[in-house]
C-alpha atoms as a PDB file:
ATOM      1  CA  UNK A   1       0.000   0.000   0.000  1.00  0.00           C
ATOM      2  CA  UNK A   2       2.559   2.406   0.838  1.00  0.00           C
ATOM      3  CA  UNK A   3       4.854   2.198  -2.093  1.00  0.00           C
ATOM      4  CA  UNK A   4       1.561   2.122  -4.403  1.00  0.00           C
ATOM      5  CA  UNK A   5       0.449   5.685  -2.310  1.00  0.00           C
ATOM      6  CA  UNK A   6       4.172   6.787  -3.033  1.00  0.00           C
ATOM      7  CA  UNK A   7       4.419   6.212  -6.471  1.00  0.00           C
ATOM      8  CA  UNK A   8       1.040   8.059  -7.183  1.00  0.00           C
ATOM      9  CA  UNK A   9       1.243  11.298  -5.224  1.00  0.00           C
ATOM     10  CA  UNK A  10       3.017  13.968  -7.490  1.00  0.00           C
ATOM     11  CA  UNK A  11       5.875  16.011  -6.607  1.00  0.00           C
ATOM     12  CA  UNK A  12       9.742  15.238  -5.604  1.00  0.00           C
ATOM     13  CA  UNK A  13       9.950  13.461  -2.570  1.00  0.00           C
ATOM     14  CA  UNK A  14       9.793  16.076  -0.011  1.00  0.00           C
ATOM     15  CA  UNK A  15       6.482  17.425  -1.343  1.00  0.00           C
ATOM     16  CA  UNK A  16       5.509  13.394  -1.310  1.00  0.00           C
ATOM     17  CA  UNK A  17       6.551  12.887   2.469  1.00  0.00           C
ATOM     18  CA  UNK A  18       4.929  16.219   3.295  1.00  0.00           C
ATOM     19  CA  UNK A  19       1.269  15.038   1.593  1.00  0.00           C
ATOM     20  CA  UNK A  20       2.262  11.829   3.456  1.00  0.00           C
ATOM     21  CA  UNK A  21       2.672  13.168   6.799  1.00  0.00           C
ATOM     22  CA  UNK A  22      -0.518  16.107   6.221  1.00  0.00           C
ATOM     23  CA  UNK A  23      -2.539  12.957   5.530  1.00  0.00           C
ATOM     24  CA  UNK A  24      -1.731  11.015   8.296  1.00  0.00           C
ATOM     25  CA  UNK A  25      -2.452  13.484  10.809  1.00  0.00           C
ATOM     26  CA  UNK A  26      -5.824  14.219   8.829  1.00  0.00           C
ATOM     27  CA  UNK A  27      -6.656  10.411   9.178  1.00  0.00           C
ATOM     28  CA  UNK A  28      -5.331  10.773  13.569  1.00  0.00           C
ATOM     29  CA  UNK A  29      -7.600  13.426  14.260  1.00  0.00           C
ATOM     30  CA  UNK A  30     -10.772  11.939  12.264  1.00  0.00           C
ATOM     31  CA  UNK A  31     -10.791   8.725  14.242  1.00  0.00           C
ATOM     32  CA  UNK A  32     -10.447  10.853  17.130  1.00  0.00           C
ATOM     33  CA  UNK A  33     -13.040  12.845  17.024  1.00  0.00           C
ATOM     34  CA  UNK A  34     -15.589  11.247  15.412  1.00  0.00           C
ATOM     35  CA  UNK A  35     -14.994   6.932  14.925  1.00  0.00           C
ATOM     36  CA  UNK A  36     -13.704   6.413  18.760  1.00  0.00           C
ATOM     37  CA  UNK A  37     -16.135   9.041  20.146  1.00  0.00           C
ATOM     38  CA  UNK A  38     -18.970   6.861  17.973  1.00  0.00           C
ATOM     39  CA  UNK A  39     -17.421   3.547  18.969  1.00  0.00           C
ATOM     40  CA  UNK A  40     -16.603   3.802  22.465  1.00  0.00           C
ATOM     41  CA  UNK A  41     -20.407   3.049  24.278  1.00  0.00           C
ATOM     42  CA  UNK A  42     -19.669  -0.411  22.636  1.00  0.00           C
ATOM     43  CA  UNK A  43     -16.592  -1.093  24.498  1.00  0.00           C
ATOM     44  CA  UNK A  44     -16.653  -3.247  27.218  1.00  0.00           C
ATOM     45  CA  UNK A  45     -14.065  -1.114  29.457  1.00  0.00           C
ATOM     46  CA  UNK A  46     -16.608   1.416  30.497  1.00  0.00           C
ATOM     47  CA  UNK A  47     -18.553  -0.641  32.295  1.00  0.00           C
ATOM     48  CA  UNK A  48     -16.765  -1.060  35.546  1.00  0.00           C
ATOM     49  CA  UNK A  49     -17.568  -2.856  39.060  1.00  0.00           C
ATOM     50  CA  UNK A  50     -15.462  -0.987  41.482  1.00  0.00           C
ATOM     51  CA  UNK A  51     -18.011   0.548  44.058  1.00  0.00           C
ATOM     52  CA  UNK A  52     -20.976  -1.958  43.656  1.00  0.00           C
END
């Protein structure tokens, strides 16, 4: 996947790494503010027994 992304993004290869690096924090804060925020009531984690 990664060599096929590298190949296909234009530019020398600091403007590549760049896109690369943009992208990847793009992708970091999506899951974190919308898939983990959406996914989390369905984790088992939350639901403690300390107290009962």
């Amino acid at each position: 996947m990664y060599p096929w992304l590298w190949r296909h993004l234009p530019g020398p290869a600091p403007v590549r790494a760049l896109i690369l690096a943009v992208a990847a924090v793009a992708v970091l804060a999506a899951c974190f503010q919308w898939v983990f925020p959406a996914v989390a009531p369905y984790m088992p984690f939350s639901d403690t027994t300390v107290g009962e």
